[in-house]
PDB file of N, CA and C in Angstrom:
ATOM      1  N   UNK A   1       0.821  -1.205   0.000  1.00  0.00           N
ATOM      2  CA  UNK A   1       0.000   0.000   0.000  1.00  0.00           C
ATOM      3  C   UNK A   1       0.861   1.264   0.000  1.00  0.00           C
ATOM      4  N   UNK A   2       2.225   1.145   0.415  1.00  0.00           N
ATOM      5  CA  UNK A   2       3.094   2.240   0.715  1.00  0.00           C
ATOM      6  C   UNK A   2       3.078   2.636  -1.263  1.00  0.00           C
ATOM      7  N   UNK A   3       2.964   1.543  -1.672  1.00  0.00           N
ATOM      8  CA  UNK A   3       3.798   1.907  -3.152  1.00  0.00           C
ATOM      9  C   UNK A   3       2.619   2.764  -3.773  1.00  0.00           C
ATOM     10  N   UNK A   4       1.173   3.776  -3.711  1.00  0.00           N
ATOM     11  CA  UNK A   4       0.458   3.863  -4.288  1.00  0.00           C
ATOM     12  C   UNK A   4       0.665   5.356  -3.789  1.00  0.00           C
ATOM     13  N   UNK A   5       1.274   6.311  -3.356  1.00  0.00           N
ATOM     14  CA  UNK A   5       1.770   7.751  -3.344  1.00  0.00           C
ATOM     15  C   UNK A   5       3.074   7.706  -4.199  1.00  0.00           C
ATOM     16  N   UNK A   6       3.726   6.756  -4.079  1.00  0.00           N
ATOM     17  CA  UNK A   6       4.949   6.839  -4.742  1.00  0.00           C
ATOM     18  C   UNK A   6       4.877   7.013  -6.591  1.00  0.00           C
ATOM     19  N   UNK A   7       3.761   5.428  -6.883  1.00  0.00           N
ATOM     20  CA  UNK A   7       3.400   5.783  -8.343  1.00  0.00           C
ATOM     21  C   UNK A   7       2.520   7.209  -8.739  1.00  0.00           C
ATOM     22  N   UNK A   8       1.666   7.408  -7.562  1.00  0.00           N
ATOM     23  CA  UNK A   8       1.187   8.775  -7.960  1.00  0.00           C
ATOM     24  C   UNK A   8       2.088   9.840  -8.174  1.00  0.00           C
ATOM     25  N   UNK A   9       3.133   9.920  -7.673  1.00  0.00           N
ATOM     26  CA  UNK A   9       3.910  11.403  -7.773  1.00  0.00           C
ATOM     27  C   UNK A   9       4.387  10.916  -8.527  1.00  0.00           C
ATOM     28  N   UNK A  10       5.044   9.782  -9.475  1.00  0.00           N
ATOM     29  CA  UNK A  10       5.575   9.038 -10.787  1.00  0.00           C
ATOM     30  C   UNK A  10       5.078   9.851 -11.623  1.00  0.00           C
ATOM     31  N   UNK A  11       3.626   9.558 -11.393  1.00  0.00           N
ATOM     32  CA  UNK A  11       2.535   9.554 -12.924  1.00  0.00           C
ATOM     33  C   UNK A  11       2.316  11.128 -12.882  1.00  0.00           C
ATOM     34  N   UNK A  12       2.351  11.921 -11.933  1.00  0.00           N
ATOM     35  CA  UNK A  12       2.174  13.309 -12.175  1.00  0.00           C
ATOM     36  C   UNK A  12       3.339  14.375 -12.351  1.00  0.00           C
ATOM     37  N   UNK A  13       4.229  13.287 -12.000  1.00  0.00           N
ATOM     38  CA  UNK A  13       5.506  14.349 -12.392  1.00  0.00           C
ATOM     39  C   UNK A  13       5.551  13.558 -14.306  1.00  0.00           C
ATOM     40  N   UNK A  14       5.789  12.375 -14.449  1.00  0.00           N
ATOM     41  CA  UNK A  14       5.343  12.549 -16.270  1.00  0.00           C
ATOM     42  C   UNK A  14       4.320  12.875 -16.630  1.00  0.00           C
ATOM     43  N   UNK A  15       3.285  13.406 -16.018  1.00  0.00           N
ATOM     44  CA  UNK A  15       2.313  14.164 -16.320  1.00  0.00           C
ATOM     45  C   UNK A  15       2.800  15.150 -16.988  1.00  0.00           C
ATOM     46  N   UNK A  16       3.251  16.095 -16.357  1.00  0.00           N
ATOM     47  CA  UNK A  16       4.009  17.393 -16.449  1.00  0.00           C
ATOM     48  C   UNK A  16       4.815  17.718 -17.463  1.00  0.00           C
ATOM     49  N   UNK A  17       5.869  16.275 -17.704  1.00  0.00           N
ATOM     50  CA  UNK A  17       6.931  16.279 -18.438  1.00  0.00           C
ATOM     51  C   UNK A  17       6.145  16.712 -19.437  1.00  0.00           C
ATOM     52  N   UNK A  18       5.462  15.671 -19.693  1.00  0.00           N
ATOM     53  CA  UNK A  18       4.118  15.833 -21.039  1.00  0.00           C
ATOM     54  C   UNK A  18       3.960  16.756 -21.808  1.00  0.00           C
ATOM     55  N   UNK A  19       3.022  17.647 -20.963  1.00  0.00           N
ATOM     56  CA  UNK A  19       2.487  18.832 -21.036  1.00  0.00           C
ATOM     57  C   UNK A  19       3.630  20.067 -20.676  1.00  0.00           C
ATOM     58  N   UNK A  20       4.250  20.381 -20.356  1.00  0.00           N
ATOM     59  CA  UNK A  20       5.806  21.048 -19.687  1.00  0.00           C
ATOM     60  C   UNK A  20       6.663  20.359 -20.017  1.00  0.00           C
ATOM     61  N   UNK A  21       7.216  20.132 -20.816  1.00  0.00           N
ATOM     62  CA  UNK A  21       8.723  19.141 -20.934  1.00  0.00           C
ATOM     63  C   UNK A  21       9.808  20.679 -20.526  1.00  0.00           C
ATOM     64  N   UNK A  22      11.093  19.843 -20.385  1.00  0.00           N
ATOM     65  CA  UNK A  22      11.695  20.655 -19.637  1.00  0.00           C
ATOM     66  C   UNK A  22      12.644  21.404 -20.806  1.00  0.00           C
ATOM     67  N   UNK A  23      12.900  22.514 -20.527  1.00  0.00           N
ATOM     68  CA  UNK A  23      13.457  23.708 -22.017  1.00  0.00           C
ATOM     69  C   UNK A  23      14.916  22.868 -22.642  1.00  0.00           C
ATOM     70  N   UNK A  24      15.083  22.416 -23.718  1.00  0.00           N
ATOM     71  CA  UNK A  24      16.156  22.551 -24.416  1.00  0.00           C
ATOM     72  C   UNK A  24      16.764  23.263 -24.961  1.00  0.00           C
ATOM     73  N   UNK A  25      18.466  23.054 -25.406  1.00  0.00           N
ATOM     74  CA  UNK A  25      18.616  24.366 -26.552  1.00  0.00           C
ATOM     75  C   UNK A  25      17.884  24.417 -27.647  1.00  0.00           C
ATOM     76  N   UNK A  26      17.326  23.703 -28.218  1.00  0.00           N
ATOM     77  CA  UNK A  26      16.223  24.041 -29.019  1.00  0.00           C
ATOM     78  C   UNK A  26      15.646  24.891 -29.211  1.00  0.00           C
ATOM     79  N   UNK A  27      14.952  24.639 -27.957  1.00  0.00           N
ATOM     80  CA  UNK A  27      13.797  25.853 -27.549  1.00  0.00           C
ATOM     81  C   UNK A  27      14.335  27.308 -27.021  1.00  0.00           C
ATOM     82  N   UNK A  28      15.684  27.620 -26.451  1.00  0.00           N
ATOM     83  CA  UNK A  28      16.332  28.416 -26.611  1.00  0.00           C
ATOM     84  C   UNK A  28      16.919  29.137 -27.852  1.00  0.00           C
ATOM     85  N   UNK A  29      17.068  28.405 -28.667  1.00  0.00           N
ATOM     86  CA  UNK A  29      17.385  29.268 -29.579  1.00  0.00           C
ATOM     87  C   UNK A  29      16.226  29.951 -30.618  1.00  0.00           C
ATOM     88  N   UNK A  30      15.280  29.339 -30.460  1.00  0.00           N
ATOM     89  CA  UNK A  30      13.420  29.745 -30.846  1.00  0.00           C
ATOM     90  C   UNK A  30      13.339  31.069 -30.195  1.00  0.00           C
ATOM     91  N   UNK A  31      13.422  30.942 -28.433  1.00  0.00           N
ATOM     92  CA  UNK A  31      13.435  31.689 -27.530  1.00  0.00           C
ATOM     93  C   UNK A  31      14.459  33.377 -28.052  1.00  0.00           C
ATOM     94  N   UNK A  32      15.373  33.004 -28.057  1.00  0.00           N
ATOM     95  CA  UNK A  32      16.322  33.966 -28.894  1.00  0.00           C
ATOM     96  C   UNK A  32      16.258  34.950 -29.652  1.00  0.00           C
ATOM     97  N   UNK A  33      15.115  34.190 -30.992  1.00  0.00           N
ATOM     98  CA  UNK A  33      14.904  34.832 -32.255  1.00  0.00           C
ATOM     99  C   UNK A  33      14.239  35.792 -31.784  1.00  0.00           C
ATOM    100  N   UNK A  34      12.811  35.687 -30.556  1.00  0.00           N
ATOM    101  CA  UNK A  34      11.826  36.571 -30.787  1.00  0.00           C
ATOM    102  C   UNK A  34      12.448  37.368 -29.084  1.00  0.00           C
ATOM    103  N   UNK A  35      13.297  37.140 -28.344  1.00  0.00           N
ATOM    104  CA  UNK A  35      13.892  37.545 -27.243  1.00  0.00           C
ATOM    105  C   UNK A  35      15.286  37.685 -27.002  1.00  0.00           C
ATOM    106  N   UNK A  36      16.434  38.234 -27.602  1.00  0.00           N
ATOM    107  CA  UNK A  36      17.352  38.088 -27.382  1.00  0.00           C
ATOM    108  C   UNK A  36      17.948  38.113 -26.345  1.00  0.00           C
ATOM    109  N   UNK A  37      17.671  38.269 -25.096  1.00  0.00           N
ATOM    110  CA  UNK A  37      18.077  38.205 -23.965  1.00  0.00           C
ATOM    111  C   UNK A  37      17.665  36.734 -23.448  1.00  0.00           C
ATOM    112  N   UNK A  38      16.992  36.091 -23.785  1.00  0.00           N
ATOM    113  CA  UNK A  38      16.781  34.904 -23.241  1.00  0.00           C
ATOM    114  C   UNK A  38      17.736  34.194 -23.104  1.00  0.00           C
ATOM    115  N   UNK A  39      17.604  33.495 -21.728  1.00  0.00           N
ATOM    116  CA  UNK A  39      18.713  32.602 -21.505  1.00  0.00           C
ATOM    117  C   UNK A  39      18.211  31.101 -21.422  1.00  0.00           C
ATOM    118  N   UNK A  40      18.449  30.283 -20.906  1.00  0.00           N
ATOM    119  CA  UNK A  40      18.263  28.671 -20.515  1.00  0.00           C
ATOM    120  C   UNK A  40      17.556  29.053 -19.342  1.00  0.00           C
ATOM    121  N   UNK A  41      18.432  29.767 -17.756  1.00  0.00           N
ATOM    122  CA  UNK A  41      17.890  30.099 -17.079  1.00  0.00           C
ATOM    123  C   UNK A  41      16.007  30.673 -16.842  1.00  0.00           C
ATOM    124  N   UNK A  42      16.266  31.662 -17.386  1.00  0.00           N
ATOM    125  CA  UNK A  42      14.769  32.248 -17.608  1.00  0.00           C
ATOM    126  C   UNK A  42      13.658  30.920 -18.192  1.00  0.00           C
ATOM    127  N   UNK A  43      14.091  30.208 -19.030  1.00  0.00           N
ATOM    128  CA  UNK A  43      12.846  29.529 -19.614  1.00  0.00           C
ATOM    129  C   UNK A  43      12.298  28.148 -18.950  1.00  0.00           C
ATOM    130  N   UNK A  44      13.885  27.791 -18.000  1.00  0.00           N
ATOM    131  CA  UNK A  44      13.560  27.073 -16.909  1.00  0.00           C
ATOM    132  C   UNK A  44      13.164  27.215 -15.649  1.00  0.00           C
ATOM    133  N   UNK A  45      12.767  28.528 -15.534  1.00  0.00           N
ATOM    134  CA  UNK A  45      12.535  29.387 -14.224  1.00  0.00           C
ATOM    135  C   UNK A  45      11.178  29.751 -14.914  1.00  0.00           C
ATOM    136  N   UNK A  46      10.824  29.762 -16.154  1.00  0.00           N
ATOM    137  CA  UNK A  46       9.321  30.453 -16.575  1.00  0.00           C
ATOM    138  C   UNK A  46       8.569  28.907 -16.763  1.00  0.00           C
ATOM    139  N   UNK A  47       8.808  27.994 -16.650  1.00  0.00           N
ATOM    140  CA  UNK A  47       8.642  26.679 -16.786  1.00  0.00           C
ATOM    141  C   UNK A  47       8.405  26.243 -15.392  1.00  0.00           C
ATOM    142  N   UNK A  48       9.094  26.276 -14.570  1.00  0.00           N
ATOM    143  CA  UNK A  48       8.981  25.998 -12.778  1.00  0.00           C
ATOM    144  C   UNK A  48       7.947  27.089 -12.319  1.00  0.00           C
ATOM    145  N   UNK A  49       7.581  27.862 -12.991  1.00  0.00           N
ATOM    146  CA  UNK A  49       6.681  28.801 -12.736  1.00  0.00           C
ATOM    147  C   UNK A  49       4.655  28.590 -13.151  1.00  0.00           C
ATOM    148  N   UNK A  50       4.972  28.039 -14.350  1.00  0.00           N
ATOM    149  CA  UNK A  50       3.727  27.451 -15.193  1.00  0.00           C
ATOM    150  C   UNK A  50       3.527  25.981 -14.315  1.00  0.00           C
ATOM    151  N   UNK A  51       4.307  25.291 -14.056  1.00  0.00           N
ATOM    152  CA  UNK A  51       3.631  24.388 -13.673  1.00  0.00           C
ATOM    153  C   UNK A  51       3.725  23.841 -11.862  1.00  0.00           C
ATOM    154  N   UNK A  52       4.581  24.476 -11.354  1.00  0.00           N
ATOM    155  CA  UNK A  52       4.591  24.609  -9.499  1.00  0.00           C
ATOM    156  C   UNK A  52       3.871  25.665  -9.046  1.00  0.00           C
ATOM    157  N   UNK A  53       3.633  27.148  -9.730  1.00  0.00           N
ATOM    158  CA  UNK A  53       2.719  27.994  -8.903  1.00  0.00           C
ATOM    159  C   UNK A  53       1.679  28.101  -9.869  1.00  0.00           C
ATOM    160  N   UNK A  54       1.473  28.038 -11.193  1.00  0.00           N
ATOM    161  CA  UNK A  54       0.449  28.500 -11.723  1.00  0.00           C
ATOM    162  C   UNK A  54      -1.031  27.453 -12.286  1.00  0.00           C
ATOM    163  N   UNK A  55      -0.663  26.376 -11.751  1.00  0.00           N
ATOM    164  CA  UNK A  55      -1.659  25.778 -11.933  1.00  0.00           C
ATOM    165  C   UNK A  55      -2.644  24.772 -11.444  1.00  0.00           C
ATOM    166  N   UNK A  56      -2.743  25.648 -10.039  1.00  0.00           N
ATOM    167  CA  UNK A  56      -3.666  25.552  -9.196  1.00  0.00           C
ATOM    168  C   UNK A  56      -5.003  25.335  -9.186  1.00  0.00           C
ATOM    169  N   UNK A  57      -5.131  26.864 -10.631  1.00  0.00           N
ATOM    170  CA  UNK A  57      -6.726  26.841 -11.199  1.00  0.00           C
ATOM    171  C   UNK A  57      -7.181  25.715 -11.732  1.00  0.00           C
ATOM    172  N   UNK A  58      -6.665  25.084 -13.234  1.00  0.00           N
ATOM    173  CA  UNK A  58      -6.749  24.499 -13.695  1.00  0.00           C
ATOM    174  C   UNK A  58      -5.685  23.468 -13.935  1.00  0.00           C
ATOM    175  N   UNK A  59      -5.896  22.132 -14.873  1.00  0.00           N
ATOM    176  CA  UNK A  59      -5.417  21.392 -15.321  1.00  0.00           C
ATOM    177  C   UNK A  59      -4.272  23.168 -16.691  1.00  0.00           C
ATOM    178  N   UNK A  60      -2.984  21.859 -16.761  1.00  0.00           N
ATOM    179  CA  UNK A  60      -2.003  22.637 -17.159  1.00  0.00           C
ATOM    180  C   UNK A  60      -2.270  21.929 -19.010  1.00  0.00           C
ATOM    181  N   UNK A  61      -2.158  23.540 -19.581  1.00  0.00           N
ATOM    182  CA  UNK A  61      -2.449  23.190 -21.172  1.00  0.00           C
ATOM    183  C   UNK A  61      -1.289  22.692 -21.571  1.00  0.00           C
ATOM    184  N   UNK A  62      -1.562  22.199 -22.589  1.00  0.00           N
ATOM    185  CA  UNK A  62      -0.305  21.995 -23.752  1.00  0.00           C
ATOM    186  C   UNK A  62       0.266  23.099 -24.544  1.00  0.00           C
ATOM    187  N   UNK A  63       1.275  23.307 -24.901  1.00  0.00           N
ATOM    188  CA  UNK A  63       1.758  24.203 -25.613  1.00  0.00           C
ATOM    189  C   UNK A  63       1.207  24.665 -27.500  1.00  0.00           C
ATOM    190  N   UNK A  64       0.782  23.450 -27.333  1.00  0.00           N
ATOM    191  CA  UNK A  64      -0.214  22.753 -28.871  1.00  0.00           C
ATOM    192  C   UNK A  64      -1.507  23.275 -29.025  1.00  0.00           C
ATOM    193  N   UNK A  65      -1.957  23.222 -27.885  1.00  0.00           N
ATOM    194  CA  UNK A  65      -3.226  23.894 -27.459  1.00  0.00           C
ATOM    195  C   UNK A  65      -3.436  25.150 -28.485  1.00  0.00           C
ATOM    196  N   UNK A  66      -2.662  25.905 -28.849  1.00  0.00           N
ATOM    197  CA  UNK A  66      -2.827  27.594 -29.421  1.00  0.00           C
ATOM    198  C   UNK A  66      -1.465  27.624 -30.629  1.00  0.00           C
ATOM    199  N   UNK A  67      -2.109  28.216 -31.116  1.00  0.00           N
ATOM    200  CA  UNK A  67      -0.542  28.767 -32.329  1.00  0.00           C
ATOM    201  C   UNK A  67       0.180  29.842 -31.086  1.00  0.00           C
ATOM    202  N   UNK A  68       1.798  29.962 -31.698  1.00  0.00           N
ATOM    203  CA  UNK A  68       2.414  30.610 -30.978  1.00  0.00           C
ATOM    204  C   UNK A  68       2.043  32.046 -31.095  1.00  0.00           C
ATOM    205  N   UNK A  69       1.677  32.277 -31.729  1.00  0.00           N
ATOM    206  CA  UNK A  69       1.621  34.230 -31.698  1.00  0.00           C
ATOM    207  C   UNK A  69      -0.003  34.678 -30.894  1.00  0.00           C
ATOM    208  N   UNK A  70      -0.948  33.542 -30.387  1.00  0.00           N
ATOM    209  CA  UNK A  70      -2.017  33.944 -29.889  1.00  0.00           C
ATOM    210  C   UNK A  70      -1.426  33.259 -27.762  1.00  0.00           C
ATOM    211  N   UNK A  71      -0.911  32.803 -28.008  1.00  0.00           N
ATOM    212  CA  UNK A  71      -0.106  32.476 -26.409  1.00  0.00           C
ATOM    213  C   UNK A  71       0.481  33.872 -25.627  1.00  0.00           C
ATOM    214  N   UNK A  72       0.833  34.852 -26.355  1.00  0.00           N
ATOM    215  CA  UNK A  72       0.980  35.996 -25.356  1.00  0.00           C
ATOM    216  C   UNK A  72       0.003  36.649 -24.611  1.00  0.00           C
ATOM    217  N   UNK A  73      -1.167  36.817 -25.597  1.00  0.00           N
ATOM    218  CA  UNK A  73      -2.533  37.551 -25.198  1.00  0.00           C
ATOM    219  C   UNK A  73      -3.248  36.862 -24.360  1.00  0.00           C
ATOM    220  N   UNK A  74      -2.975  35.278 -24.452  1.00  0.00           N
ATOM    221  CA  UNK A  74      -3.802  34.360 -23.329  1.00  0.00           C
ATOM    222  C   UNK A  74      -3.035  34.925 -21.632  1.00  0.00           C
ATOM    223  N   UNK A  75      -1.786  34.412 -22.135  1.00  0.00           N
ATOM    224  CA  UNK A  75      -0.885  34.390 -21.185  1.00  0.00           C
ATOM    225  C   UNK A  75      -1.147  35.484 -20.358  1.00  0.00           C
ATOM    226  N   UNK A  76      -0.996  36.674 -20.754  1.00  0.00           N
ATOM    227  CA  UNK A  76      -0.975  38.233 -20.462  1.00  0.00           C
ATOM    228  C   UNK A  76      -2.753  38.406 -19.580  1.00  0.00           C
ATOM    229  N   UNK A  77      -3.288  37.727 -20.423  1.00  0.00           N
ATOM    230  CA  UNK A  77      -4.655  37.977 -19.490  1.00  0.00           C
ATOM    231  C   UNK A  77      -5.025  37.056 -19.145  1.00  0.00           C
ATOM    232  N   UNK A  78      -4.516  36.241 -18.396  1.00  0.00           N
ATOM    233  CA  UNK A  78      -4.716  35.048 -17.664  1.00  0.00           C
ATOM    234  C   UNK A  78      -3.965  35.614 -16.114  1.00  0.00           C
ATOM    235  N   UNK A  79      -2.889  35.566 -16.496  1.00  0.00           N
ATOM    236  CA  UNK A  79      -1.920  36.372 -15.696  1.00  0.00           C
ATOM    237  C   UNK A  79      -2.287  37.661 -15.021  1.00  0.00           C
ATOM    238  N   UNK A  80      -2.402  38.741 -15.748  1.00  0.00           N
ATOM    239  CA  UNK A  80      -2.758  39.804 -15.767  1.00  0.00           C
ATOM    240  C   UNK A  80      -4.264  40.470 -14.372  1.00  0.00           C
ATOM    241  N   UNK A  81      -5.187  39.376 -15.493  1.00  0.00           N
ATOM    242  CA  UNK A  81      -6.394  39.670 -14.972  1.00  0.00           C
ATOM    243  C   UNK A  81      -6.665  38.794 -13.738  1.00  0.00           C
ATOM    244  N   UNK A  82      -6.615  37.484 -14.056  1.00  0.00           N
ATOM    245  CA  UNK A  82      -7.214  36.526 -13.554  1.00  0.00           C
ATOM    246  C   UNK A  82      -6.259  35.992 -12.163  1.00  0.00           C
ATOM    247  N   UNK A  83      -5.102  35.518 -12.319  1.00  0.00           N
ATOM    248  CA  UNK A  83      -4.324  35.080 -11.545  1.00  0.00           C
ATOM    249  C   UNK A  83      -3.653  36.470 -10.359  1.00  0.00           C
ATOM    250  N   UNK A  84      -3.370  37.914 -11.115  1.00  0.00           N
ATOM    251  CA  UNK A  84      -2.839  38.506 -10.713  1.00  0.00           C
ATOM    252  C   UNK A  84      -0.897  37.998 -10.400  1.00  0.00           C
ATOM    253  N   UNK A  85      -0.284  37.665 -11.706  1.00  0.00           N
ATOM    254  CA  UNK A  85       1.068  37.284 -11.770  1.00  0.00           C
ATOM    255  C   UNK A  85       1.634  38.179 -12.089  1.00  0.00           C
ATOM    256  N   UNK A  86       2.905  38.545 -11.484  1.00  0.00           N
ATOM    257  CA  UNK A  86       3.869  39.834 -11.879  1.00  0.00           C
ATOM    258  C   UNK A  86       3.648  39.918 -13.346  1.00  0.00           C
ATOM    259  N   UNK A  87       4.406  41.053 -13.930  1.00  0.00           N
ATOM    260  CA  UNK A  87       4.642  41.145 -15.184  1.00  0.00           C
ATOM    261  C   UNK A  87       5.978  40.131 -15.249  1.00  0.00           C
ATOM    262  N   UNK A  88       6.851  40.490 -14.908  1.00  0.00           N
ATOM    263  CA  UNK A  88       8.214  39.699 -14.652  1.00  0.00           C
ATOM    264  C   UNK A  88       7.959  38.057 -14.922  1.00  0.00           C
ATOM    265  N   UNK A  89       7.168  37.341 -13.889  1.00  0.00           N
ATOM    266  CA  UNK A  89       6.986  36.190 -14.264  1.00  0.00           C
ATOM    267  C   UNK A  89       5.610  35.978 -15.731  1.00  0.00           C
ATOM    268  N   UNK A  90       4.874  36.755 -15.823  1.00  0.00           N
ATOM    269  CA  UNK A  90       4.055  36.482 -17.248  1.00  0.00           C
ATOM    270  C   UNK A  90       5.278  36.571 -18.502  1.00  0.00           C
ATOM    271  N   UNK A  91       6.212  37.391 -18.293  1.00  0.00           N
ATOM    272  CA  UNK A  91       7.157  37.158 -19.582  1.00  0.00           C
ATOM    273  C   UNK A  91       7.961  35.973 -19.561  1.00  0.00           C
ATOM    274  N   UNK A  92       8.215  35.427 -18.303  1.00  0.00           N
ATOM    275  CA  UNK A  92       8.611  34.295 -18.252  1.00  0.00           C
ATOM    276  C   UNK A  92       8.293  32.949 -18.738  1.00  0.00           C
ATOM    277  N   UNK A  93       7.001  33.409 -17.907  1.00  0.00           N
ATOM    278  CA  UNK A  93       5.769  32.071 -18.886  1.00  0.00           C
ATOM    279  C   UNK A  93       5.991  32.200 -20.236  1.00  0.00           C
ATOM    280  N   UNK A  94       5.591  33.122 -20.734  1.00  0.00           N
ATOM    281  CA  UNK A  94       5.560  33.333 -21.910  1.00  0.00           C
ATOM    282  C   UNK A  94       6.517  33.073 -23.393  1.00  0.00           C
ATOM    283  N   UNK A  95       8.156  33.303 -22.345  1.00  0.00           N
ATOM    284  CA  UNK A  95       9.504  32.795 -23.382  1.00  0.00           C
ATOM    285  C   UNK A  95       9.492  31.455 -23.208  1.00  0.00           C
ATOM    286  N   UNK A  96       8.820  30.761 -21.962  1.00  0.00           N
ATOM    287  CA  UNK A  96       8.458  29.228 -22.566  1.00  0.00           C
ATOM    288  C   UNK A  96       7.556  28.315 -22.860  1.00  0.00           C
ATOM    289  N   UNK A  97       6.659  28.794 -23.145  1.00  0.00           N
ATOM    290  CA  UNK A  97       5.569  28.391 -23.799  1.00  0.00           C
ATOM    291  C   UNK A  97       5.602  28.653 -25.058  1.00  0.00           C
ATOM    292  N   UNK A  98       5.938  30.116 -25.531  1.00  0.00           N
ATOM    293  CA  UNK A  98       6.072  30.219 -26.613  1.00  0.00           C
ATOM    294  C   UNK A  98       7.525  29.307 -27.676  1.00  0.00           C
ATOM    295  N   UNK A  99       8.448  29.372 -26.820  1.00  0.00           N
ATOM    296  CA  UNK A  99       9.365  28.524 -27.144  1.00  0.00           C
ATOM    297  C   UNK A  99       9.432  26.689 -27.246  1.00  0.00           C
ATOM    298  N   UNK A 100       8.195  26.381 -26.367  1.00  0.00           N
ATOM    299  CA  UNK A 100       8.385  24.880 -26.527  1.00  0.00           C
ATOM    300  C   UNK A 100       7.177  24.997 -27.938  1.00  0.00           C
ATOM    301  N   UNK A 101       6.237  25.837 -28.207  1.00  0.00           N
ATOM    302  CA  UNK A 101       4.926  25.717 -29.333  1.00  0.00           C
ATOM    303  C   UNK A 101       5.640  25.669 -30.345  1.00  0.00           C
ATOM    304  N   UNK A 102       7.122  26.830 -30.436  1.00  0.00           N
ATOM    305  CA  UNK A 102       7.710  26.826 -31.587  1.00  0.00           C
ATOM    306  C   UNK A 102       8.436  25.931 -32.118  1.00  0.00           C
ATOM    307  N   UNK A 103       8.575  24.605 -31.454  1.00  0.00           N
ATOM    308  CA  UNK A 103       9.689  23.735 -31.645  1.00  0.00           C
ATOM    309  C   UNK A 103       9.020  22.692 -32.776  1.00  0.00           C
ATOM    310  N   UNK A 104       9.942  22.449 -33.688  1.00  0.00           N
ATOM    311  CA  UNK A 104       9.392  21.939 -34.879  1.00  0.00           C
ATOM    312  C   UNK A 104       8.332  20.396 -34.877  1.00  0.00           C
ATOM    313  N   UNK A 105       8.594  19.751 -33.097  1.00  0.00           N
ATOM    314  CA  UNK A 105       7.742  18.333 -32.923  1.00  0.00           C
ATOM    315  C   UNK A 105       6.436  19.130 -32.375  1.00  0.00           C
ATOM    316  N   UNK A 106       6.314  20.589 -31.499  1.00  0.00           N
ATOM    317  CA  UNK A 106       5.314  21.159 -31.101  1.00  0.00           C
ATOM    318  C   UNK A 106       4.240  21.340 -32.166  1.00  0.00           C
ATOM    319  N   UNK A 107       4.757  22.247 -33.229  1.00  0.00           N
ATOM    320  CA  UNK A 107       4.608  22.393 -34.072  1.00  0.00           C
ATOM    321  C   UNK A 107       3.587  21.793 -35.166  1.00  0.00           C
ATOM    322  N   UNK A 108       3.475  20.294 -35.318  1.00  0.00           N
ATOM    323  CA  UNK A 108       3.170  19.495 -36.296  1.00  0.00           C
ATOM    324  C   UNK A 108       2.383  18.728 -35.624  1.00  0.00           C
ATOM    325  N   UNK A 109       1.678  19.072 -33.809  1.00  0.00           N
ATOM    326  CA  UNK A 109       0.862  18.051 -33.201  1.00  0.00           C
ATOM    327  C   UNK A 109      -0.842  19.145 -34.090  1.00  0.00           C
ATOM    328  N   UNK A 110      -0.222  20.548 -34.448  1.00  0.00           N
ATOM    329  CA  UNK A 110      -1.578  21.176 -34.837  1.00  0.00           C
ATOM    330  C   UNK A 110      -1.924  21.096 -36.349  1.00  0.00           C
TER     331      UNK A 110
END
């Protein structure tokens, strides 16, 4: 019986992976084009952000979910309005979400 918290935090941390996989250079250099200041840091810190504090409300979307250029305006007023999230961390969210949508396997699930 001990073993049935253990597979649960299994199955919800690859939950996550899933839906949040964790930033590559890949996705950094996506990140780049439309942010040049982006680092690895930031998109793994805007990533620990989307899915440890921000998704409380709801079940956590996919990055697939939206084309990349309509993910800021969600983001921004989700954040904004609803959650009340810094600006600081909504740009965060935002260089990685938008960066994992842009990645060419993200890409081709729409």
């Amino acid at each position: 019986m001990k073993k049935a918290p253990l597979i649960l935090s299994f199955l919800a941390m690859t939950a996550c992976e899933t839906v949040a996989p964790a930033p590559t250079p890949a996705q950094l250099e996506i990140a780049q084009k439309r942010w040049p200041s982006a680092t690895m840091p930031n998109l793994t810190e805007g990533r620990r952000i989307f899915v440890n504090e921000r998704s409380g409300c709801h079940n956590l979307p996919s990055a697939a979910d939206l084309p990349a250029d309509e993910w800021p305006t969600v983001i921004h007023e989700m954040g904004s309005e609803y959650a009340k999230i810094p600006q600081s961390e909504i740009d965060l969210i935002t260089q990685y979400i938008v960066s994992v949508r842009e990645t060419p396997a993200t890409k081709s699930e729409n």
